[in-house]
C-alpha atoms as a PDB file:
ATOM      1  CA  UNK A   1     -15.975   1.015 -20.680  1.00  0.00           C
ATOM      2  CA  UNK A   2     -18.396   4.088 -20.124  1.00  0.00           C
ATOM      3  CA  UNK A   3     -18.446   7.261 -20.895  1.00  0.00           C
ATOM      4  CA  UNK A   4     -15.115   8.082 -22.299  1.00  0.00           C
ATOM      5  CA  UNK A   5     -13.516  11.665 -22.734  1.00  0.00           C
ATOM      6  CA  UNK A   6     -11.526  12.782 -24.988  1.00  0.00           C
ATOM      7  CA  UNK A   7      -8.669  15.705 -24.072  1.00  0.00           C
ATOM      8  CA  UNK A   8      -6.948  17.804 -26.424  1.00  0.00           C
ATOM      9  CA  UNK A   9      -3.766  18.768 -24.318  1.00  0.00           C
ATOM     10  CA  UNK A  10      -0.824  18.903 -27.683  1.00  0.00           C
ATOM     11  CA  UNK A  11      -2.066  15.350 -27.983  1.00  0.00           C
ATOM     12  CA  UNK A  12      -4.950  13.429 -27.563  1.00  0.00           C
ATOM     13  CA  UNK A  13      -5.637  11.952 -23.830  1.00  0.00           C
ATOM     14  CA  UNK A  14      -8.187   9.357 -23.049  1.00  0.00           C
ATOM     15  CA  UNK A  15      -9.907   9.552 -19.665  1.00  0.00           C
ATOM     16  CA  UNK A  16     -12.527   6.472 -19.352  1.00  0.00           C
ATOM     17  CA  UNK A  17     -14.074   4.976 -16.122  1.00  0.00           C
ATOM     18  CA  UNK A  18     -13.973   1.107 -16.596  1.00  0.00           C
ATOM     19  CA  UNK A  19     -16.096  -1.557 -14.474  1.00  0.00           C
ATOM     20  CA  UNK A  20     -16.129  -5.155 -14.355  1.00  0.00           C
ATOM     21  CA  UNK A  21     -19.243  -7.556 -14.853  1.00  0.00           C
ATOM     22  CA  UNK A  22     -20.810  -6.995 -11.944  1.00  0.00           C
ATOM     23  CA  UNK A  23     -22.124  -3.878 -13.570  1.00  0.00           C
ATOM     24  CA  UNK A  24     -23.972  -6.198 -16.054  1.00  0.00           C
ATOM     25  CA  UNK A  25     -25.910  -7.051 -12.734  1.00  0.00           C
ATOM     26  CA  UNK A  26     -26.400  -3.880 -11.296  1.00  0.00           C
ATOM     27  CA  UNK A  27     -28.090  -2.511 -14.644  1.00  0.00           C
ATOM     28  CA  UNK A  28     -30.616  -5.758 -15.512  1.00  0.00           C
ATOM     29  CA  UNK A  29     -33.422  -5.769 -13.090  1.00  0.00           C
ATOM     30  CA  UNK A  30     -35.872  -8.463 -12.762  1.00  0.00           C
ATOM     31  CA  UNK A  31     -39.271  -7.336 -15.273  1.00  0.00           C
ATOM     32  CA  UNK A  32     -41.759  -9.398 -12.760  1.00  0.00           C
ATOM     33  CA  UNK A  33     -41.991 -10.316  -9.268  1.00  0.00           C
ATOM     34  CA  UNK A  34     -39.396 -12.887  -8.679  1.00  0.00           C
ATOM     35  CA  UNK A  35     -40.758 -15.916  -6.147  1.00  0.00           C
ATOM     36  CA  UNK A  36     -38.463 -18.563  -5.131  1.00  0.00           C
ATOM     37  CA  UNK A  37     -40.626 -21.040  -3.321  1.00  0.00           C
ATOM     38  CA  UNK A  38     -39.464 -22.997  -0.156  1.00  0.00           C
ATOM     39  CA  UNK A  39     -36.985 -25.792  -0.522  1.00  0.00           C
ATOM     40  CA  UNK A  40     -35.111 -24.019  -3.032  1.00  0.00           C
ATOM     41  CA  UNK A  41     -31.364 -24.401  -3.622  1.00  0.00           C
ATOM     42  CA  UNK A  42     -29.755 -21.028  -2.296  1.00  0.00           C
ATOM     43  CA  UNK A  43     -26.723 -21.562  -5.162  1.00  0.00           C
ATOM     44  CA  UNK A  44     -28.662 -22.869  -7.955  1.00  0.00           C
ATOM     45  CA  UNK A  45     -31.285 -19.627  -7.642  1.00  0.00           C
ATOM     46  CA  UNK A  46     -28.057 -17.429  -7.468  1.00  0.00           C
ATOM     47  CA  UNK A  47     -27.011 -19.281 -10.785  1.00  0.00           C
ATOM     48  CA  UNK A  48     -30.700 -19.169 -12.844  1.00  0.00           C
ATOM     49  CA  UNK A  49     -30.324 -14.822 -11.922  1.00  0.00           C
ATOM     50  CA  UNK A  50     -26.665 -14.455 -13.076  1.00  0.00           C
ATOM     51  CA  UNK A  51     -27.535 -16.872 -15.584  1.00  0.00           C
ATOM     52  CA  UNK A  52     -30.470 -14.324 -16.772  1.00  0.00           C
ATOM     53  CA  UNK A  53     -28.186 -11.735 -16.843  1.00  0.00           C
ATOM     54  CA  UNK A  54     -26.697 -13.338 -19.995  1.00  0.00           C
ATOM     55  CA  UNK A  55     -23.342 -14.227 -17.568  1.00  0.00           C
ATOM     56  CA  UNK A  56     -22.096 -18.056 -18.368  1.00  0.00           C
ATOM     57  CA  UNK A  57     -18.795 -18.038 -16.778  1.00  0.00           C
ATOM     58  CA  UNK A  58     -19.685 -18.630 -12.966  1.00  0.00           C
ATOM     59  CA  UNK A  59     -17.596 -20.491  -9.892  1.00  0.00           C
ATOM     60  CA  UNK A  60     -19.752 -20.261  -6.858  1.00  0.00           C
ATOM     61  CA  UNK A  61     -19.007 -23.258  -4.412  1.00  0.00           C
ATOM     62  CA  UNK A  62     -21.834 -25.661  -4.021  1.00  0.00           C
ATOM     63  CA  UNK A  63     -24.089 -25.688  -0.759  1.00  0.00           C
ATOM     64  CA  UNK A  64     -27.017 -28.302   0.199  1.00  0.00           C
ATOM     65  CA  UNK A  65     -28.362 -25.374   2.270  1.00  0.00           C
ATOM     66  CA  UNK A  66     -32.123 -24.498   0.850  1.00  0.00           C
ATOM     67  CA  UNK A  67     -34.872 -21.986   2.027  1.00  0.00           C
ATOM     68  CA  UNK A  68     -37.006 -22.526   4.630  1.00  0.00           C
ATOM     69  CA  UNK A  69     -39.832 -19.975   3.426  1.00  0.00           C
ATOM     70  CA  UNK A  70     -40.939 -18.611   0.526  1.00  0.00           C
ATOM     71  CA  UNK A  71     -38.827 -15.419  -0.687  1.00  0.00           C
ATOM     72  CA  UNK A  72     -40.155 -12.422  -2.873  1.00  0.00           C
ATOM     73  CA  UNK A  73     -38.262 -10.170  -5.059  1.00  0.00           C
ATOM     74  CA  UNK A  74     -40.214  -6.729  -6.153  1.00  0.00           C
ATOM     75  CA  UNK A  75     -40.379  -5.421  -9.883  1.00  0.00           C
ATOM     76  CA  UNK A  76     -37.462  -3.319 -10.279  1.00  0.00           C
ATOM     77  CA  UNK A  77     -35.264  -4.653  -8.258  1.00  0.00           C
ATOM     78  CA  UNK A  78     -31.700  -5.133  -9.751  1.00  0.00           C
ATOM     79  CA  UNK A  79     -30.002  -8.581 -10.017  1.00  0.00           C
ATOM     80  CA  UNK A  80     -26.829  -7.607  -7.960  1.00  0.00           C
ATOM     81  CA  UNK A  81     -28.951  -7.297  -5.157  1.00  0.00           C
ATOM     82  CA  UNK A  82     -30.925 -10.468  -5.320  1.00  0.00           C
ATOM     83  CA  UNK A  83     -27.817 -12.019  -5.852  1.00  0.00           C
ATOM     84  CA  UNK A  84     -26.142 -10.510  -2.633  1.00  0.00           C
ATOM     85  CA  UNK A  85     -28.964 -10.817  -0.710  1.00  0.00           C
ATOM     86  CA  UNK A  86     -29.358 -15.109  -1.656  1.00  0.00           C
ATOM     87  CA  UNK A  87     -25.529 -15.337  -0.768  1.00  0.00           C
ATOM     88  CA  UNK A  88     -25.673 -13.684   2.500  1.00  0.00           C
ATOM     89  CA  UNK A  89     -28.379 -15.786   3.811  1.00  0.00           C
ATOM     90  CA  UNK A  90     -25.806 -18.549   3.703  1.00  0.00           C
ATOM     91  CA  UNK A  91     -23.124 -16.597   4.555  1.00  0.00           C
ATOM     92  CA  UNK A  92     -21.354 -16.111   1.320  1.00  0.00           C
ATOM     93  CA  UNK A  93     -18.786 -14.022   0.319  1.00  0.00           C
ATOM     94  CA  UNK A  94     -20.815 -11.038  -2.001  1.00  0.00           C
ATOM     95  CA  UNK A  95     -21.067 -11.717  -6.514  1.00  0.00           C
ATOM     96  CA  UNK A  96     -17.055 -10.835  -7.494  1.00  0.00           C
ATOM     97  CA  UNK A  97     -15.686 -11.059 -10.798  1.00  0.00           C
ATOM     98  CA  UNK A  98     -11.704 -12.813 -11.165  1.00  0.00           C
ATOM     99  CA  UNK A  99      -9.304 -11.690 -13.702  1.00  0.00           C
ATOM    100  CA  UNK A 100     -10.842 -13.970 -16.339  1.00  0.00           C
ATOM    101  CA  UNK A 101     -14.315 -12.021 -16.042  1.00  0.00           C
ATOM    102  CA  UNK A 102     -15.492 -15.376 -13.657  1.00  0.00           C
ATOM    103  CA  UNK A 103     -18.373 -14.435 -11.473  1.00  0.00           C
ATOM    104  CA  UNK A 104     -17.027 -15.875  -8.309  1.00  0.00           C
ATOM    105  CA  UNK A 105     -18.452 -16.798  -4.629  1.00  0.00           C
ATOM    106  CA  UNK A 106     -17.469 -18.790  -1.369  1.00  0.00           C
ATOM    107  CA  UNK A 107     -18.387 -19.621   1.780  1.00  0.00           C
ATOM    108  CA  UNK A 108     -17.353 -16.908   4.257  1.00  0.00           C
ATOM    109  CA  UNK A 109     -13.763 -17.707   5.987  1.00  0.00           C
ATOM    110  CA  UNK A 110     -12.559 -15.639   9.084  1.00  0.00           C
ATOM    111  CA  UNK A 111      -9.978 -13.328   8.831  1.00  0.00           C
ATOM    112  CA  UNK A 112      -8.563 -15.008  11.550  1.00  0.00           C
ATOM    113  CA  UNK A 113      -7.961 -18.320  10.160  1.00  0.00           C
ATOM    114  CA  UNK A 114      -7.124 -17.409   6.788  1.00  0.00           C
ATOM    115  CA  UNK A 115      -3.466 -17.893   5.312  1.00  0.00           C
ATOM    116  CA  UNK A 116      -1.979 -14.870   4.122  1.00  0.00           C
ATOM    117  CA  UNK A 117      -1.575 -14.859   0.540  1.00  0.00           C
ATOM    118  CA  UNK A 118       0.821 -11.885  -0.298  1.00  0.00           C
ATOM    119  CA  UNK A 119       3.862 -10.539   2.085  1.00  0.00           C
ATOM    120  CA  UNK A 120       4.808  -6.986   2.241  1.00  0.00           C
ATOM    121  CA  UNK A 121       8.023  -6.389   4.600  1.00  0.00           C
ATOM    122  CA  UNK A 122      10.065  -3.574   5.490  1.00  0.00           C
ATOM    123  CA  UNK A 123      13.737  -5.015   4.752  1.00  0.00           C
ATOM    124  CA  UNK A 124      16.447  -4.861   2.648  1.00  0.00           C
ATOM    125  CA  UNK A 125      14.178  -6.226  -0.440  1.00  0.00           C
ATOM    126  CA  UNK A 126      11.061  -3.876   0.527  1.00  0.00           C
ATOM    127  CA  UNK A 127       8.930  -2.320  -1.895  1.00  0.00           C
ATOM    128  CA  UNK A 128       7.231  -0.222   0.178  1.00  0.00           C
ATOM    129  CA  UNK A 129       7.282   3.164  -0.033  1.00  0.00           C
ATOM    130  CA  UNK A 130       7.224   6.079   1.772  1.00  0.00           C
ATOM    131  CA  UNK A 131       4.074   7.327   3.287  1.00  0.00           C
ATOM    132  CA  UNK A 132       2.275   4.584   4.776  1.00  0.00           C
ATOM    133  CA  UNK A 133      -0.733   5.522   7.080  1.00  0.00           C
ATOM    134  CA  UNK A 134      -2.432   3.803  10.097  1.00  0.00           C
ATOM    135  CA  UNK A 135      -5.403   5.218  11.730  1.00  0.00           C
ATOM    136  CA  UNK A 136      -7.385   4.146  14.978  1.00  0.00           C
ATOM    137  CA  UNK A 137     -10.670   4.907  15.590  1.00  0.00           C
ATOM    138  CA  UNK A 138     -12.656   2.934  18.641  1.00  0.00           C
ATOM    139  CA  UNK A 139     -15.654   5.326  17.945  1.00  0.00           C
ATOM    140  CA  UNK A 140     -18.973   3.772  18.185  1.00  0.00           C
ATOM    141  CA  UNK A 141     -17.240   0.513  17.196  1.00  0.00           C
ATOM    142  CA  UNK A 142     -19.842  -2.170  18.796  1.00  0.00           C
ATOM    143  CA  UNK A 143     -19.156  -4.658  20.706  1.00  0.00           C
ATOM    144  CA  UNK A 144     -22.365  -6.437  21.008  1.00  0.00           C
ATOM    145  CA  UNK A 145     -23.968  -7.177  17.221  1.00  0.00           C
ATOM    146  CA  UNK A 146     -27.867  -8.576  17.449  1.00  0.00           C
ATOM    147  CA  UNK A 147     -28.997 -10.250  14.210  1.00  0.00           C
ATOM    148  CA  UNK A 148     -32.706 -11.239  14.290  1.00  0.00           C
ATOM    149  CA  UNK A 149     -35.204 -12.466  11.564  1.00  0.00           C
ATOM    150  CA  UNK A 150     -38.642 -10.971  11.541  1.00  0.00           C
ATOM    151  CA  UNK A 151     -40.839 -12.824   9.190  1.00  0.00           C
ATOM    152  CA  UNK A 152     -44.171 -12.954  10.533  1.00  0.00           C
ATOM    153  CA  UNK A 153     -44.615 -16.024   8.241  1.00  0.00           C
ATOM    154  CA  UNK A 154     -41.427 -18.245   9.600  1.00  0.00           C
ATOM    155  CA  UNK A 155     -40.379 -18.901  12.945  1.00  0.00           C
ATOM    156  CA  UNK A 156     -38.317 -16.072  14.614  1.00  0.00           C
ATOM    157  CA  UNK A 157     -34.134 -16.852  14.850  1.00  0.00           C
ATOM    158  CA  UNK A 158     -32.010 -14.763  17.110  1.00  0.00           C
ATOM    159  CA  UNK A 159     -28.390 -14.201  17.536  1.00  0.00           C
ATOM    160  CA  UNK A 160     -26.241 -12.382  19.514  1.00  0.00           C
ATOM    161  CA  UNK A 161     -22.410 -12.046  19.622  1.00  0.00           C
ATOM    162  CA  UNK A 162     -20.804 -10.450  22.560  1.00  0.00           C
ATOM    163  CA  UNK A 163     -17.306  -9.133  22.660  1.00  0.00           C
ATOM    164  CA  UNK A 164     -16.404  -9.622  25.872  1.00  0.00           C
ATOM    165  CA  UNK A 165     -12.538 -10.984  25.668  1.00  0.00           C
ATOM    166  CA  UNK A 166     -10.265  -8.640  28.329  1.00  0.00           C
ATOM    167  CA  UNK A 167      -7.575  -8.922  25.184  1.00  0.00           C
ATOM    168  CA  UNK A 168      -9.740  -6.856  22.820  1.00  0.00           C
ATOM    169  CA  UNK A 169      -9.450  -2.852  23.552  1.00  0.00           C
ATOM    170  CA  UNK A 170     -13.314  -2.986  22.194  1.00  0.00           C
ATOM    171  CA  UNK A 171     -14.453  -5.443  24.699  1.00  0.00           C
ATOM    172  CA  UNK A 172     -17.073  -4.478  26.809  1.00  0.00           C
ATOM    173  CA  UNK A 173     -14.585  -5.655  29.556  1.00  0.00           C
ATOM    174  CA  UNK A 174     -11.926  -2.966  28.356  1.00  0.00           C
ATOM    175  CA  UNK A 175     -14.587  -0.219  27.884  1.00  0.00           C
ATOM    176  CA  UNK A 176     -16.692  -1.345  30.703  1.00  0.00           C
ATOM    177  CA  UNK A 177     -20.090  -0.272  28.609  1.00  0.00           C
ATOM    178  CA  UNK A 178     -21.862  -2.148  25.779  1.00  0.00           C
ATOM    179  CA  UNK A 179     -22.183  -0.461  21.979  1.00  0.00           C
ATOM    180  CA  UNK A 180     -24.959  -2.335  20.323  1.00  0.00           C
ATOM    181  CA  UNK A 181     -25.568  -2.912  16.955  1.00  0.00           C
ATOM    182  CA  UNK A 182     -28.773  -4.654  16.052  1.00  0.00           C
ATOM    183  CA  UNK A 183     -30.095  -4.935  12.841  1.00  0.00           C
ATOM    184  CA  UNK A 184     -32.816  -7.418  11.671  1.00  0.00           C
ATOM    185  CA  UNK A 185     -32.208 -10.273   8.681  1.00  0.00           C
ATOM    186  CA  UNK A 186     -34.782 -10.401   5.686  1.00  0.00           C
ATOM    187  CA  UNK A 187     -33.880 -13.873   5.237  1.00  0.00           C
ATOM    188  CA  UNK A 188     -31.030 -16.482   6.751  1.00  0.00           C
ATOM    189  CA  UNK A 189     -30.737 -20.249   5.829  1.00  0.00           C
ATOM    190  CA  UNK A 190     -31.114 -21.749   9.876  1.00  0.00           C
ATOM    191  CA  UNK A 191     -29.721 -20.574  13.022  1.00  0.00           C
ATOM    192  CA  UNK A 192     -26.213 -21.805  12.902  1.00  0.00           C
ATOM    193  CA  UNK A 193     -25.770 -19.795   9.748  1.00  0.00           C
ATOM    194  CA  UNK A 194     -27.390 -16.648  11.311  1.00  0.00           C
ATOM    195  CA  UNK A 195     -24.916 -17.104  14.339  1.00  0.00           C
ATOM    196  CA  UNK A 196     -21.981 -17.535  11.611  1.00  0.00           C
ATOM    197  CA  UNK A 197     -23.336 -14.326  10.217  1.00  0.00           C
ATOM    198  CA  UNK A 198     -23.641 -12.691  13.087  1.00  0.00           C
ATOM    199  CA  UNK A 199     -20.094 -13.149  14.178  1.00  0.00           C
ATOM    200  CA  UNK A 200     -18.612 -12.317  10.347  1.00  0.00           C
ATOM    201  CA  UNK A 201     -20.467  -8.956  11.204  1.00  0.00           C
ATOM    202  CA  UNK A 202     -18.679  -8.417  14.533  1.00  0.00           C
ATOM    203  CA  UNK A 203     -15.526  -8.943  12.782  1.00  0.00           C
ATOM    204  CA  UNK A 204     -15.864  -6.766  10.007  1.00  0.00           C
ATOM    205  CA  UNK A 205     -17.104  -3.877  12.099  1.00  0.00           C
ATOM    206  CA  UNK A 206     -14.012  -4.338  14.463  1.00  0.00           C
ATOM    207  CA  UNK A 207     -11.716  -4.087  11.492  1.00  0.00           C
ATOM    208  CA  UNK A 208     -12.976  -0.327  11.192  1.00  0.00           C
ATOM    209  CA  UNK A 209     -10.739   0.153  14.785  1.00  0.00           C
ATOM    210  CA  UNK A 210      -7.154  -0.423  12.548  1.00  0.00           C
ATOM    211  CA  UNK A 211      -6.630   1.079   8.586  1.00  0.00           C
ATOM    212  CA  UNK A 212      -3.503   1.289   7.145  1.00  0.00           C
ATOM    213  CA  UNK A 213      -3.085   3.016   3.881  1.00  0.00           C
ATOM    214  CA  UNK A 214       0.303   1.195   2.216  1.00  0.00           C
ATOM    215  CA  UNK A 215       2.070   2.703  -0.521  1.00  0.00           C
ATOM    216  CA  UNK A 216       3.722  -0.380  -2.742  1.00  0.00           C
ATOM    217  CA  UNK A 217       5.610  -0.407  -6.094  1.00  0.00           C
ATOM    218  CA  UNK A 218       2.619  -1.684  -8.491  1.00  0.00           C
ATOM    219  CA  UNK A 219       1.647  -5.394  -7.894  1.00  0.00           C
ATOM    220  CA  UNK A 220      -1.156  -5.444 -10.491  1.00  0.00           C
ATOM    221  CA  UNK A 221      -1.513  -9.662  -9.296  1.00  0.00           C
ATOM    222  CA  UNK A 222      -4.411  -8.429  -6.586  1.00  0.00           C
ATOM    223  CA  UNK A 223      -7.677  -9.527  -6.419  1.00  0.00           C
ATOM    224  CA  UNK A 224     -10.494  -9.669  -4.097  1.00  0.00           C
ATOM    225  CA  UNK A 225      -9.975  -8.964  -0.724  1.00  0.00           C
ATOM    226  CA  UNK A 226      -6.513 -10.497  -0.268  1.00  0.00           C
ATOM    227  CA  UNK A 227      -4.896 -11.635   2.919  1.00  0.00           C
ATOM    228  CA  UNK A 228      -1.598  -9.710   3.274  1.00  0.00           C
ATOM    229  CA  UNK A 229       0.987  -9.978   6.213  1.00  0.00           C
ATOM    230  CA  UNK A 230       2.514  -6.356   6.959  1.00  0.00           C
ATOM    231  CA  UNK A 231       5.871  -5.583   8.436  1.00  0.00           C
ATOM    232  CA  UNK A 232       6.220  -1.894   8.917  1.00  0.00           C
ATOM    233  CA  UNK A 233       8.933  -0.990  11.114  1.00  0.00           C
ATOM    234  CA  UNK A 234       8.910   2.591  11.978  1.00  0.00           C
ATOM    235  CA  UNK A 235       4.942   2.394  12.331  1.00  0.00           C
ATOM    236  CA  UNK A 236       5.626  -0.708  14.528  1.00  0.00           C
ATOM    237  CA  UNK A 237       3.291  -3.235  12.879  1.00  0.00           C
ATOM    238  CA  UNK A 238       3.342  -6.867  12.128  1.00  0.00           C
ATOM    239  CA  UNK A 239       0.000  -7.978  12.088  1.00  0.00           C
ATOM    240  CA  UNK A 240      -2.395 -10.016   9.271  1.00  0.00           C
ATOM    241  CA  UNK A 241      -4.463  -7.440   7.105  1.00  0.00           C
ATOM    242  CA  UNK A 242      -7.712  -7.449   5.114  1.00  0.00           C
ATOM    243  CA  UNK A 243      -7.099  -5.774   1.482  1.00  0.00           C
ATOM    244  CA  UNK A 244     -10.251  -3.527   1.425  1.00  0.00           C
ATOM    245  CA  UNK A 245      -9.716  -1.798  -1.909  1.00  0.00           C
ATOM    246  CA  UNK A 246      -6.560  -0.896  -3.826  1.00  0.00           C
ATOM    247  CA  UNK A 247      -5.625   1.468  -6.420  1.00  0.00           C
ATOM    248  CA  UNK A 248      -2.621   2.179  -9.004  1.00  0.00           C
ATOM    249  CA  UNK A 249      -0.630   4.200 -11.428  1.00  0.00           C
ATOM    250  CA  UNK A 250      -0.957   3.023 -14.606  1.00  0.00           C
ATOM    251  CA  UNK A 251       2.678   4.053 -15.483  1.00  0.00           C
ATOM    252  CA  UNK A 252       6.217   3.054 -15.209  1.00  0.00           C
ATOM    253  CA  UNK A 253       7.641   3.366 -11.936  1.00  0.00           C
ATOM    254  CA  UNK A 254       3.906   4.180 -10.364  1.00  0.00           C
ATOM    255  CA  UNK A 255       2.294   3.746  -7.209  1.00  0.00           C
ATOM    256  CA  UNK A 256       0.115   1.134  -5.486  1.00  0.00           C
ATOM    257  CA  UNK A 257      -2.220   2.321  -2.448  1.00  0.00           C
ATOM    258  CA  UNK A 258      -3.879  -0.295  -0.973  1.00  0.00           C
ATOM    259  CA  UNK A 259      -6.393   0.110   1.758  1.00  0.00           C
ATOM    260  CA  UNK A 260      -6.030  -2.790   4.658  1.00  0.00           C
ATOM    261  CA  UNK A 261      -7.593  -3.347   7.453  1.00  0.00           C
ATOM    262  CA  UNK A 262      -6.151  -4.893  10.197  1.00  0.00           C
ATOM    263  CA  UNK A 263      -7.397  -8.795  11.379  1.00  0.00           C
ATOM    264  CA  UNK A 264      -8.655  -8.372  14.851  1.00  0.00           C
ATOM    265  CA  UNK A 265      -9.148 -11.242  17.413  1.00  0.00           C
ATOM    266  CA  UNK A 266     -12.571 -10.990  19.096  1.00  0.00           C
END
């Protein structure tokens, strides 16, 4: 808990902002330059700087994956991002915390191939409720994404993902013009992890075209990112979603919002 407030409205209210863990890691910041030599276990340097952090409950899936170069981390900078930044180079889903307060990572799954975990349907059962929102946006949504490493000690890796599928309205066979997004990598395991990478960016930036905002009757069993399978009928979707964030009510008979993103084929 941080900074709580305390309301005198003919009784006492409580208004407090609460975070989970990964706050713990955003606050602690490495005292010393932080070198990881080459040949290092990606995972088990992830571990020593939650570890540092004074975390001990941690479920990161195991990798043989190790660095190819030597990586430096400047004074100051905060453990969250040397964390995030170790896990995307092996294409890692970013540092979450579970319900148990479980610092938790996996490999990267696409959207696409990923069973959906929760249903929400409008029938005779639904608890969706009035109000649900979609909105479509195809600007400057690429569909060309250029990852590239540029270490001037390490040999140079370069990937590039093309949309180019005639069943994708982003395509650059639909639009018939390219939208480019290129970007260079401080550091990426090998090449078939940058092209993973690389693709997992396409993806995410095509989700952008597709949001829904769903209003639910409170489901407080959500976590990160779920997979969700959405059956509007008067907005005329049935389609696999993305959970990008959600919020609730903290009351009887409240609402749920959560903000989805539809999974697009590319």
């Amino acid at each position: 808990m941080s900074s709580p407030r305390r309301i005198d409205d003919s009784c006492i209210e409580l208004d407090i902002d609460c975070y989970d863990k990964s706050i713990i890691l955003k606050e602690d910041k490495i005292a010393d330059r932080l070198y990881i030599p080459a040949g290092s276990n990606y995972v088990r340097e992830v571990q020593k700087v939650i570890a540092s952090a004074g975390i001990k409950k941690v479920s990161i899936e195991g990798s043989s994956l190790t660095l190819k170069n030597d990586l430096e981390f400047e004074i100051g900078t905060d453990k969250l991002s040397v964390v995030n930044d170790l896990l995307y180079a092996i294409n890692y889903n970013p540092i979450h915390f579970d319900r148990t307060g479980t610092a938790v990572s996996e490999r990267y799954i696409e959207p696409s191939v990923r069973k959906a975990e929760e249903e929400y349907l409008t029938d005779r059962y639904s608890i969706i409720k009035s109000g649900a929102q979609q909105t479509r946006d195809l600007y400057n949504i690429p569909n060309v994404i250029i990852r590239y490493t540029n270490n001037p000690d390490a040999d140079a890796l370069r990937s590039e993902y093309i949309n180019d599928s005639a069943d994708s309205i982003l395509s650059t066979v639909r639009r018939g013009r390219r939208v480019v997004d290129i970007e260079s990598v401080d550091d990426i395991a090998d090449q078939e992890t940058l092209d993973a990478y690389t693709k997992r960016v396409a993806i995410e930036k095509s989700q952008i075209n597709d949001t829904v905002t769903l209003p639910t009757a409170l489901m407080p069993h959500h976590s990160y990112k779920n997979c969700i399978f959405v059956r509007h009928d008067n907005l005329g979707i049935g389609a696999k979603f993305i959970e990008n964030s959600w919020s609730m009510d903290l009351e009887v008979g409240g609402t749920m919002q959560h903000q989805i993103k539809r999974v697009t084929l590319i």
